[in-house]
Protein backbone atom coordinates (compact mmCIF):
# COMPACT_ATOMS: atom_id res chain seq x y z
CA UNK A 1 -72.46 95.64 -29.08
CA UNK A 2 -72.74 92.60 -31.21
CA UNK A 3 -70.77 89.83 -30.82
CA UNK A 4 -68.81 89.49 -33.64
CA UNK A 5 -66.94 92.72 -32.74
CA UNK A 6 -66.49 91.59 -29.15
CA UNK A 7 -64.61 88.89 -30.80
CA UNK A 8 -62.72 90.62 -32.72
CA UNK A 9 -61.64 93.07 -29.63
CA UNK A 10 -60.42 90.00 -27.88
CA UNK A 11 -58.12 88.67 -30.34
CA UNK A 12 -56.57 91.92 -30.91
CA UNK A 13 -55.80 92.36 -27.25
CA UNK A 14 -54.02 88.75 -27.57
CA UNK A 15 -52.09 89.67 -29.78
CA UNK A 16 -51.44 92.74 -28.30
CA UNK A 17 -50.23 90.57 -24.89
CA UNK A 18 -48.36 88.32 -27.02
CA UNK A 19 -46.10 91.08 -29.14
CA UNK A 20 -45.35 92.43 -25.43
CA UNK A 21 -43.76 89.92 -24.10
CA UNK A 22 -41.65 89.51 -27.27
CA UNK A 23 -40.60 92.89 -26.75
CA UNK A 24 -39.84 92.41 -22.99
CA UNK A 25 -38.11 88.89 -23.75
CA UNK A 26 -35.93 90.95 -26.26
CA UNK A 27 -35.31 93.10 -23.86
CA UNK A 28 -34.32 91.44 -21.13
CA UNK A 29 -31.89 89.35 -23.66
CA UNK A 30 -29.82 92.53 -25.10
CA UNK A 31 -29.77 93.97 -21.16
CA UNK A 32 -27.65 90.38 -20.43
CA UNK A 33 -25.55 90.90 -23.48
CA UNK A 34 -24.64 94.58 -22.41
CA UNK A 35 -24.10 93.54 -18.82
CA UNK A 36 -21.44 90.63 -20.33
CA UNK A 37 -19.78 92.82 -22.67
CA UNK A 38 -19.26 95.27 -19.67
CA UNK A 39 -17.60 92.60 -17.39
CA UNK A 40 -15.32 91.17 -20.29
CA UNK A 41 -11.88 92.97 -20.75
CA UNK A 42 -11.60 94.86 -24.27
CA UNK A 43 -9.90 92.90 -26.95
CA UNK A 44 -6.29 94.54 -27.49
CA UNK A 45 -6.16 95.28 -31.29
CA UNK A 46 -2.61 94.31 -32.84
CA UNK A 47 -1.79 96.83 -35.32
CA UNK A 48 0.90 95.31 -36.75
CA UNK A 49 -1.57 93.62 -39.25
CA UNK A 50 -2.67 96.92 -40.77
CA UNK A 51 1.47 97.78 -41.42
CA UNK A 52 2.56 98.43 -44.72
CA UNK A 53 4.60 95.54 -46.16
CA UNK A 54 6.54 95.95 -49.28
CA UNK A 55 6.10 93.34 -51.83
CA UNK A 56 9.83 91.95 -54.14
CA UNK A 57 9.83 92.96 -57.45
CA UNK A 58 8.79 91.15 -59.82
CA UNK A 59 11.27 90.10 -62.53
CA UNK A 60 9.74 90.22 -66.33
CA UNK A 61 11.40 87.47 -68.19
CA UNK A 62 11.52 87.70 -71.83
CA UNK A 63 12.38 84.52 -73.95
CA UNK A 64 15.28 86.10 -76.00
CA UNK A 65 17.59 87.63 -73.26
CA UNK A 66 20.95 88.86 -74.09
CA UNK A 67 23.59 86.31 -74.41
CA UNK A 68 26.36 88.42 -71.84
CA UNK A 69 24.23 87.90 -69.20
CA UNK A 70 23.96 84.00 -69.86
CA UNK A 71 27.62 84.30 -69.86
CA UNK A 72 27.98 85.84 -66.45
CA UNK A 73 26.52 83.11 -64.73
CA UNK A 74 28.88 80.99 -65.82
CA UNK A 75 32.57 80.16 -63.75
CA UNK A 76 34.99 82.76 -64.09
CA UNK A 77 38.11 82.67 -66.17
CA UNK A 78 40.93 84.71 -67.38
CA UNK A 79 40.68 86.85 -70.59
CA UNK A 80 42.39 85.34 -73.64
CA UNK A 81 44.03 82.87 -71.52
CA UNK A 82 43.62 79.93 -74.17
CA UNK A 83 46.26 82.13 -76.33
CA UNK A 84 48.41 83.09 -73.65
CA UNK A 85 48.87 79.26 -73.00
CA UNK A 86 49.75 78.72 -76.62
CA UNK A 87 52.14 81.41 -76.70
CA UNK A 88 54.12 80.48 -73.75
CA UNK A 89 54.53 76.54 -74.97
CA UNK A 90 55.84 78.21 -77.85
CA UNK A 91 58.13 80.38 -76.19
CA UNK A 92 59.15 77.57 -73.66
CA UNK A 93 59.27 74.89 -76.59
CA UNK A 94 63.56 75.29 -76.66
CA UNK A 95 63.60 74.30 -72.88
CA UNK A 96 66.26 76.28 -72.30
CA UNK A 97 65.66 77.61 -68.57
CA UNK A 98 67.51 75.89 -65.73
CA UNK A 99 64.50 74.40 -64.62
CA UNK A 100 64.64 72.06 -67.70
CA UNK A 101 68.11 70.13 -66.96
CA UNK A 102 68.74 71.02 -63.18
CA UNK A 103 64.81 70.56 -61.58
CA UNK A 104 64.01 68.20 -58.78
CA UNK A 105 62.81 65.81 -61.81
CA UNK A 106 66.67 65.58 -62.67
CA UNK A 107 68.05 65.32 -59.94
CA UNK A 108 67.36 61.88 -58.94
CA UNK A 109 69.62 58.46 -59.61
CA UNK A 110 67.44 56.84 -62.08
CA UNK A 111 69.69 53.61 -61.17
CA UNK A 112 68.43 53.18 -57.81
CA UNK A 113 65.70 51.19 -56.18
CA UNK A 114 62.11 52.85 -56.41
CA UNK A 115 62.12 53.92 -52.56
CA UNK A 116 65.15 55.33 -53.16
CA UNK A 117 64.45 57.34 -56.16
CA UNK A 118 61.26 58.44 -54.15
CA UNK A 119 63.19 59.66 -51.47
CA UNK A 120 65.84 61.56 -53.35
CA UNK A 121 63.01 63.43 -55.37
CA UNK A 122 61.76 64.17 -52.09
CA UNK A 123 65.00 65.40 -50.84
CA UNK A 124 65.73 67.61 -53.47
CA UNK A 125 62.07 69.56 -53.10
CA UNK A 126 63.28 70.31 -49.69
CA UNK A 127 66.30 71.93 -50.87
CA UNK A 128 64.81 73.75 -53.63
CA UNK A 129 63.18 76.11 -51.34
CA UNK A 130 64.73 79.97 -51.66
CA UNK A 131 67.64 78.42 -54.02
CA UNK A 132 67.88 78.39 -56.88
CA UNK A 133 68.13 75.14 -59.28
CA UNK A 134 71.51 75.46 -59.88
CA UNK A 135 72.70 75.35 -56.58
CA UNK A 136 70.30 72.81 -55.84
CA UNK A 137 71.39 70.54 -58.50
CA UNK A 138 74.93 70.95 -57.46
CA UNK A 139 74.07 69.64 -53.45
CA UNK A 140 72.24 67.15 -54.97
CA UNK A 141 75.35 65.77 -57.01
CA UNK A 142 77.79 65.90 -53.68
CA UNK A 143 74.96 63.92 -51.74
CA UNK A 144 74.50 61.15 -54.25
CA UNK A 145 78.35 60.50 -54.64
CA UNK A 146 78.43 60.40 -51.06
CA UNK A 147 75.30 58.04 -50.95
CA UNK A 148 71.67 59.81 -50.74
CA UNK A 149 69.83 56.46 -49.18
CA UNK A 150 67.87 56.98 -45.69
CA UNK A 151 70.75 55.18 -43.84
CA UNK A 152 73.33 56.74 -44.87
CA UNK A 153 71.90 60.41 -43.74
CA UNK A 154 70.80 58.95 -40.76
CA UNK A 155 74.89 57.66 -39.68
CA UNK A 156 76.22 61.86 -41.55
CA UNK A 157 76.82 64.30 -38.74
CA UNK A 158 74.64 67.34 -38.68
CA UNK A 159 78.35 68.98 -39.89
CA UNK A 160 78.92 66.78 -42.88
CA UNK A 161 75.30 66.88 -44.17
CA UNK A 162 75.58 70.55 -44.33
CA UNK A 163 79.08 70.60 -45.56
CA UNK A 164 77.65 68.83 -48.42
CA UNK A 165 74.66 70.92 -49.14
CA UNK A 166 75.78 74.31 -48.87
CA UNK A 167 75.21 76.94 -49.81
CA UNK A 168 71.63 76.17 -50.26
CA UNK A 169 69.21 78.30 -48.56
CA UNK A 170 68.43 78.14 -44.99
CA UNK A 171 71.13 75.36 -45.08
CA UNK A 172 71.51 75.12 -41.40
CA UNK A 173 67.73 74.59 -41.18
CA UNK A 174 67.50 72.67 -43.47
CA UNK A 175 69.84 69.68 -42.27
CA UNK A 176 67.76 69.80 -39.30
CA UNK A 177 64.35 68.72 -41.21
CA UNK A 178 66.03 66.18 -43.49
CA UNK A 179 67.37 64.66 -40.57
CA UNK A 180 63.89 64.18 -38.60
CA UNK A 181 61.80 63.60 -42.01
CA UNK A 182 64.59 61.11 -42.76
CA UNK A 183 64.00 59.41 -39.51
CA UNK A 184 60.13 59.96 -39.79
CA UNK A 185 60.66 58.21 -42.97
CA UNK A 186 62.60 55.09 -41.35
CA UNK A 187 60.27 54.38 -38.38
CA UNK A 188 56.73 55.28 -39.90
CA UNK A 189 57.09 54.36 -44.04
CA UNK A 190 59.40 51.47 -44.05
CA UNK A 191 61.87 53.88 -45.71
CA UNK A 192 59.95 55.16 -48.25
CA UNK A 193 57.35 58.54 -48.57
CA UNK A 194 53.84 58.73 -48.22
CA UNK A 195 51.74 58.29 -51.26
CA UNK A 196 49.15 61.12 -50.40
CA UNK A 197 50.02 65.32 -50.36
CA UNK A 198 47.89 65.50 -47.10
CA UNK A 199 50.61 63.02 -45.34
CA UNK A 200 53.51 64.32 -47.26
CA UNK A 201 52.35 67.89 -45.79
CA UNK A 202 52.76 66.56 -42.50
CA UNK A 203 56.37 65.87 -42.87
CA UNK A 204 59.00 68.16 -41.39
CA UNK A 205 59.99 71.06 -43.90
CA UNK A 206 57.17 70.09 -46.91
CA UNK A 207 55.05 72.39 -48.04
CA UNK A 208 51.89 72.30 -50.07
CA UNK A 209 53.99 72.55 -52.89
CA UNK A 210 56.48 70.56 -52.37
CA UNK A 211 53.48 67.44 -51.60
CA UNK A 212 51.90 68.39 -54.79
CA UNK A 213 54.91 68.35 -57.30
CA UNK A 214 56.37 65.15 -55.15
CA UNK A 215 53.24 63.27 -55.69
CA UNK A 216 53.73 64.10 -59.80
CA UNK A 217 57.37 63.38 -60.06
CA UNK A 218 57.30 60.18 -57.35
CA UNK A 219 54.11 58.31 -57.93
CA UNK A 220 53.01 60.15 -61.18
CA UNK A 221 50.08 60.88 -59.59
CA UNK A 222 48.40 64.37 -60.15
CA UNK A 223 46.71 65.69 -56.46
CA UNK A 224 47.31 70.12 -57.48
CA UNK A 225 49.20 72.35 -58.53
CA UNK A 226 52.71 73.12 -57.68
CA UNK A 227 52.89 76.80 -57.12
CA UNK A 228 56.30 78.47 -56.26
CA UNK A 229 57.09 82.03 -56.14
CA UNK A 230 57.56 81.76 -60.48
CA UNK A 231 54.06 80.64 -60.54
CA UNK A 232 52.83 83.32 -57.38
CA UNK A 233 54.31 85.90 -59.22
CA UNK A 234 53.12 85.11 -62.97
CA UNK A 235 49.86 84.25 -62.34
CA UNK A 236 49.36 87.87 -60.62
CA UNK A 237 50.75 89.35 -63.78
CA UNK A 238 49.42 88.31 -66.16
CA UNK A 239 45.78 88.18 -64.15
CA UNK A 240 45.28 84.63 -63.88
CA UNK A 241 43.76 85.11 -60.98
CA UNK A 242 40.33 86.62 -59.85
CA UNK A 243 41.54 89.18 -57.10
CA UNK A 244 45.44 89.11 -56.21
CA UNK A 245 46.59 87.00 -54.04
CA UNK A 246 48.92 87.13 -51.43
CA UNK A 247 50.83 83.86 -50.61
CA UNK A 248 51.56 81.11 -53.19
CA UNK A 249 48.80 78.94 -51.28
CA UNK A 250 46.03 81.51 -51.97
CA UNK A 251 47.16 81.04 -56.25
CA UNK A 252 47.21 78.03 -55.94
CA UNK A 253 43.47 78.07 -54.88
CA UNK A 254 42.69 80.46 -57.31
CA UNK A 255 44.25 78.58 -60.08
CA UNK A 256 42.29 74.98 -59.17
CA UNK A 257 38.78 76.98 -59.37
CA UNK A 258 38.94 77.37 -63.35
CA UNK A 259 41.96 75.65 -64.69
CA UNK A 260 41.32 72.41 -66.72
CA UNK A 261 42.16 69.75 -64.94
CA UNK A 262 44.46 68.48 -67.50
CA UNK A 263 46.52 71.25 -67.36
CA UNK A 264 47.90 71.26 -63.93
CA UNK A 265 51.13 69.10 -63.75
CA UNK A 266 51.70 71.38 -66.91
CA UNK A 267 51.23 74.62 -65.55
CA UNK A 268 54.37 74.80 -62.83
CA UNK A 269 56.68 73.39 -65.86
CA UNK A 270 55.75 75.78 -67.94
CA UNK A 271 55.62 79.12 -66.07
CA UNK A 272 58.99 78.19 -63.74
CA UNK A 273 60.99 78.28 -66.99
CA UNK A 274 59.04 81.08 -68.42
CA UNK A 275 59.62 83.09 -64.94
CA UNK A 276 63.62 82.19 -65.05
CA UNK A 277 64.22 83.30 -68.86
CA UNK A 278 61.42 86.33 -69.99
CA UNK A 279 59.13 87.20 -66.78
CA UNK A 280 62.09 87.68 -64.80
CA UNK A 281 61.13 89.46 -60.92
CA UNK A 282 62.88 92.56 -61.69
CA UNK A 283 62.78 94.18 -64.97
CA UNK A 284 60.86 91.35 -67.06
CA UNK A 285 62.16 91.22 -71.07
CA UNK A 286 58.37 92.10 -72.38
CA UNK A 287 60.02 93.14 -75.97
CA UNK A 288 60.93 89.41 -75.84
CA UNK A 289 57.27 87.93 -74.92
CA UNK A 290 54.84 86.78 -77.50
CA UNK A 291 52.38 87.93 -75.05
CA UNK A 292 52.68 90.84 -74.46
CA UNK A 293 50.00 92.59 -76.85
CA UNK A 294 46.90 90.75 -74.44
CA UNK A 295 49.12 90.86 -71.00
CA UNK A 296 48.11 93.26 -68.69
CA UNK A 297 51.71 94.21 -67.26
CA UNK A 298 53.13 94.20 -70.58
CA UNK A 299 54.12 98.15 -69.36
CA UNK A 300 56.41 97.30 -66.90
CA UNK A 301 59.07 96.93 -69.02
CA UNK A 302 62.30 96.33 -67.59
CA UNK A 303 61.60 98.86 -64.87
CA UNK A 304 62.29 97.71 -61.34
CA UNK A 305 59.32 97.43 -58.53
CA UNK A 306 62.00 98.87 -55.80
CA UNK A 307 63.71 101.36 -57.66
CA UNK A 308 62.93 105.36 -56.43
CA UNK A 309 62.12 107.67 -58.88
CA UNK A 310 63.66 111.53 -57.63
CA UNK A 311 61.69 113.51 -55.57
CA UNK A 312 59.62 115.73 -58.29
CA UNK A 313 58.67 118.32 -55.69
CA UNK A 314 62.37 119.90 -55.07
CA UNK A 315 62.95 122.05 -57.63
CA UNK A 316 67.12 121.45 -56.82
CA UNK A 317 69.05 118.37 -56.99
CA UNK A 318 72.53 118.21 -55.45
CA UNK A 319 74.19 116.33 -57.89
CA UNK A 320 78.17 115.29 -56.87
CA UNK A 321 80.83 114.66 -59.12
CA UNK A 322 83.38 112.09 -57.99
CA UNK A 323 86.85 113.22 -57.50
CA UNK A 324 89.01 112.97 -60.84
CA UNK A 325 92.58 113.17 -60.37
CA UNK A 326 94.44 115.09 -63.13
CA UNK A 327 97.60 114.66 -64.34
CA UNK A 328 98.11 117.87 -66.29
CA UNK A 329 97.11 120.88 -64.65
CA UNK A 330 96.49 123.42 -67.33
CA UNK A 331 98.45 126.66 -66.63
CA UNK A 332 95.88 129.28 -66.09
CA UNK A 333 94.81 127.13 -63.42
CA UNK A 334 97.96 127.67 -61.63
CA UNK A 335 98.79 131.98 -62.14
CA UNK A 336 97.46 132.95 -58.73
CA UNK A 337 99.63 130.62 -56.85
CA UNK A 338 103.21 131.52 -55.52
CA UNK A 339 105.11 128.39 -56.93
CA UNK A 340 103.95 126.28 -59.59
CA UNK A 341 105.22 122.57 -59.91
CA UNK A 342 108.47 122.23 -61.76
CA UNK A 343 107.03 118.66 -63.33
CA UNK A 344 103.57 119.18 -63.98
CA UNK A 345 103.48 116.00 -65.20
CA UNK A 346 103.90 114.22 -62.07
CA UNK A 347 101.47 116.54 -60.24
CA UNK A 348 98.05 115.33 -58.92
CA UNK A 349 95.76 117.53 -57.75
CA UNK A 350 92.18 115.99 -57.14
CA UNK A 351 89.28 118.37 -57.62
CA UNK A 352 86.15 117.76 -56.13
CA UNK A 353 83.32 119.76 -58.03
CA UNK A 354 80.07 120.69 -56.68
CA UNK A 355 77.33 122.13 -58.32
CA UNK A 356 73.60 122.55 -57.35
CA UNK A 357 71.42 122.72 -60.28
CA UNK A 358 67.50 122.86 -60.92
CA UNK A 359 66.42 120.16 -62.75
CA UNK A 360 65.40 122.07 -66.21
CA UNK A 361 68.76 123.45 -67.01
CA UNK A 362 71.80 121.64 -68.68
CA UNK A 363 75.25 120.34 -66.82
CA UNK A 364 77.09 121.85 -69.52
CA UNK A 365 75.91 125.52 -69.27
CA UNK A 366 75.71 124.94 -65.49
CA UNK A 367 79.58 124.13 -65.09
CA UNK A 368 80.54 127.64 -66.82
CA UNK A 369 78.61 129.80 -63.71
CA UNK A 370 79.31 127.67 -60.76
CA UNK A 371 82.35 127.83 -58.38
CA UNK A 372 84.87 124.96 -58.67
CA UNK A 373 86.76 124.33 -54.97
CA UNK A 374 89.96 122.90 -55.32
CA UNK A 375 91.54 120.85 -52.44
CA UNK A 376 95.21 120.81 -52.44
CA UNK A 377 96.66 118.41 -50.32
CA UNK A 378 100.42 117.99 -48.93
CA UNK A 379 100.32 114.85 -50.56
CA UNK A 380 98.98 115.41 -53.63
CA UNK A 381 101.63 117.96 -54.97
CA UNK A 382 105.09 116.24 -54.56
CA UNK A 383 108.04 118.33 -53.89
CA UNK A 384 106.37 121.72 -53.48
CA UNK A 385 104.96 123.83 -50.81
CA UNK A 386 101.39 125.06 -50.01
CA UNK A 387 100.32 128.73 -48.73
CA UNK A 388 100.90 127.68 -45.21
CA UNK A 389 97.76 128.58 -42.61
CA UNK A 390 97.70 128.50 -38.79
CA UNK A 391 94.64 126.07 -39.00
CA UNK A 392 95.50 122.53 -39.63
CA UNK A 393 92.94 122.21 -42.31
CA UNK A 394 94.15 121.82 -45.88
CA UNK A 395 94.29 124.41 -47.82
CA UNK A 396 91.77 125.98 -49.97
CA UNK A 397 91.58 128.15 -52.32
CA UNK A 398 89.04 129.39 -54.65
CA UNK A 399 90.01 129.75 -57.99
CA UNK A 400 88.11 131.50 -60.79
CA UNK A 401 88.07 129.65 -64.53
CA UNK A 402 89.47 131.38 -67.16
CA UNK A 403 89.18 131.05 -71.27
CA UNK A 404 92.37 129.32 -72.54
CA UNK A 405 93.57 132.19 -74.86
C-alpha cells in the first residue's frame, strides 16, 4: 500500500474517534437532563390566564353632540320654576295673608333693648308651632303687656304663663320649654340667644326651622331655609322638589340643592302667605292662581284629599230622608183611618221615608213606586186616639199614595 493512503486511513479513523465521543458526550448530557426532569415535580398550569375577559365598550365621541345631553349633566331644577316665582310675587304683592301683619316678624316690641327683641322673636317661633298666626299674635300681645323679658317668665307660675298663652297649640307643653330655654337662656347667654342655628337647635322646643327663620329675623343673618308645613306642602305640589319628601326637614334639603342662594329668606315669606290665601290644604282656589296653566296639581281643584268618593261597585245606595214634620196632612192620606183629627192644623205627624234606589234612576220617579211608612206617635197627634195594639210598639201602618183628584 503506499503511504499516502495509509495516511489518509489514519486521519479518517481520528476523526472517526473524535465524532464518537461527541456523540457519547451528547449523550450522556440529555440522559442527565431526562433523569432531572423526572425527579422535579410538574409545573401546575394556572388556567385562569387563558379565561375569556370581556373588554368595556368603547365610547365614540363625536365633536357636535346633542345639546340635551350637555344639559343633563348639569344640577337639577324644577320646570318653569323662574315663572312660577314671578307669578306668585305677583299674586302675593297685596300682602294680604295673616302671615303679613301677625308673623313672628311682628310680633316683637320694637321699643325694647336688642336682647330683648331677640328673645321675644324667639319666643314667638316657639309658639307658632301647630297655631296658627292669629292666635299666636294674640298670646304674644297678653305676654308683652304683662312683660315678655327673661325675668319676668322666670318669677310667672307655670299657671299664669299658660293662662296667658292659650289656646296656642300644645300650650301645656309649651310653657314647659319656654320655661327651661328661658332659664338656658339666663345661665348660658347672658340673657340673650345664640347667634348660630346649630346652637339655637339645641335649645328646648326649636326646631330646624324655627333656628333658621330666628337667625333671619334676630341677627339678619341668612343660615337656610325656613320650611313649615305651607312650605312642606307647596313645594310637593307644585314639584319643587326632586322626589317627594316626607317631613319638612327632607324639603328643606331638597330646596338648598338648587335654589339660588339669594332667594331663601324669600322663599318661606312668600309661599306661607301664598299657602294661607290660594294653596289652601284642603280644596286649594286653582281658578284663582296665576299658576296654574304650568302647575302640576292644578287638577285638584277644590276637591278634598280625605273626602270618600261612594262605593262604585254596589249597584244600590240606601239613601235616608230626614224626618219632616208636616203640618197639614192632606186628606187622602187620612181615609183608611177610624178618626181623623178635628184640627188638622195643629196635627204633626212625622214621616220617615225610606227608599233604596240604584244609582242610574231618578229620586223623583223613584218616590212614585216605593212604600212610604208612616210612624204615628201618641204624641204627635194631640187629642186623638191611635188603633190600639197589644204590643207596646207604636203604631204602624202602611199606607198606599193616592192621586189628589
Amino acid at each position: 500500500m503506499p503511504r499516502k493512503n495509509a495516511n489518509a486511513i489514519e486521519t479518517v479513523g481520528n476523526i472517526v474517534k473524535k465524532s464518537t465521543k461527541v456523540t457519547k458526550q451528547i449523550v450522556s448530557e440529555n440522559v442527565k437532563q431526562s433523569d432531572d426532569l423526572r425527579d422535579k415535580p410538574k409545573p401546575v398550569i394556572d388556567l385562569n390566564q387563558f379565561k375569556f375577559e370581556k373588554k368595556p365598550p368603547v365610547k365614540i365621541e363625536f365633536e357636535n353632540d346633542s345639546p340635551g345631553k350637555e344639559k343633563e349633566k348639569g344640577l337639577w331644577e324644577p320646570n318653569n320654576w323662574k315663572d312660577f316665582l314671578i307669578n306668585l310675587r305677583i299674586m302675593r304683592s297685596n300682602n294680604d295673608a295673616p302671615v303679613d301683619t301677625m308673623g313672628c316678624h311682628m310680633s316683637m316690641d320694637e321699643n325694647a333693648p336688642p336682647k330683648v327683641i331677640r328673645y321675644q322673636s324667639l319666643i314667638s317661633l316657639m309658639l307658632s308651632s301647630q297655631t296658627k298666626d292669629q292666635v299666636t299674635f294674640a298670646a304674644m300681645e297678653r305676654l308683652r303687656a304683662r312683660g315678655l323679658t327673661i325675668d319676668n317668665v322666670l318669677e310667672m307660675s307655670d299657671e299664669e304663663l299658660g293662662k296667658l298663652i292659650y289656646p296656642v297649640g300644645f300650650w301645656k307643653t309649651k310653657v314647659k320649654y319656654i320655661k327651661k330655654t328661658t332659664q338656658t337662656l339666663k345661665d348660658q347667654y347672658d340673657g340673650d340667644i345664640p347667634d348660630t342655628a346649630e346652637k339655637l337647635c339645641k335649645l328646648t322646643g326649636v326646631g330646624p326651622k324655627m333656628a333658621h327663620i330666628c337667625m333671619k329675623v334676630a341677627w339678619n343673618k341668612v343660615t337656610g331655609i325656613g320650611v313649615d308645613t305651607h312650605v312642606h306642602r307647596i313645594s310637593n305640589r307644585i314639584g319643587w322638589v326632586k322626589k317627594p319628601t316626607a317631613t319638612p326637614e327632607d324639603t328643606r334639603k331638597s330646596l338648598q340643592t338648587w335654589l339660588p342662594f339669594d332667594l331663601w329668606s324669600e322663599v318661606n315669606h312668600l309661599m306661607v302667605g301664598f299657602g294661607q290665601t290660594i294653596c289652601l290644604p284642603v280644596g286649594p282656589m286653582c281658578h284663582e292662581c296665576l299658576n296654574r296653566d304650568i302647575c302640576p296639581s292644578s287638577d285638584k281643584g277644590r276637591k278634598s284629599p280625605n273626602k270618600k268618593s261612594p262605593n262604585k261597585k254596589s249597584p244600590k245606595i240606601l239613601k235616608e230622608i230626614k224626618t219632616e214634620k208636616v203640618d197639614h196632612v192632606v186628606p187622602t192620606l187620612l181615609k183608611d183611618f177610624k178618626e181623623s183629627p178635628t184640627d188638622p192644623s195643629k196635627s204633626n205627624i212625622d214621616l220617615k221615608i225610606k227608599t233604596e234606589n240604584t244609582v242610574t234612576e231618578n229620586l223623583a220617579s223613584e218616590l212614585k213606586d216605593t212604600k212610604v211608612d208612616i210612624e204615628l206617635s201618641e204624641k204627635s197627634v194631640t187629642g186623638q186616639n191611635v188603633l190600639k195594639r197589644k204590643s207596646p210598639r207604636i203604631a204602624k201602618q202602611k199606607i198606599k199614595t193616592k192621586k189628589e183628584a
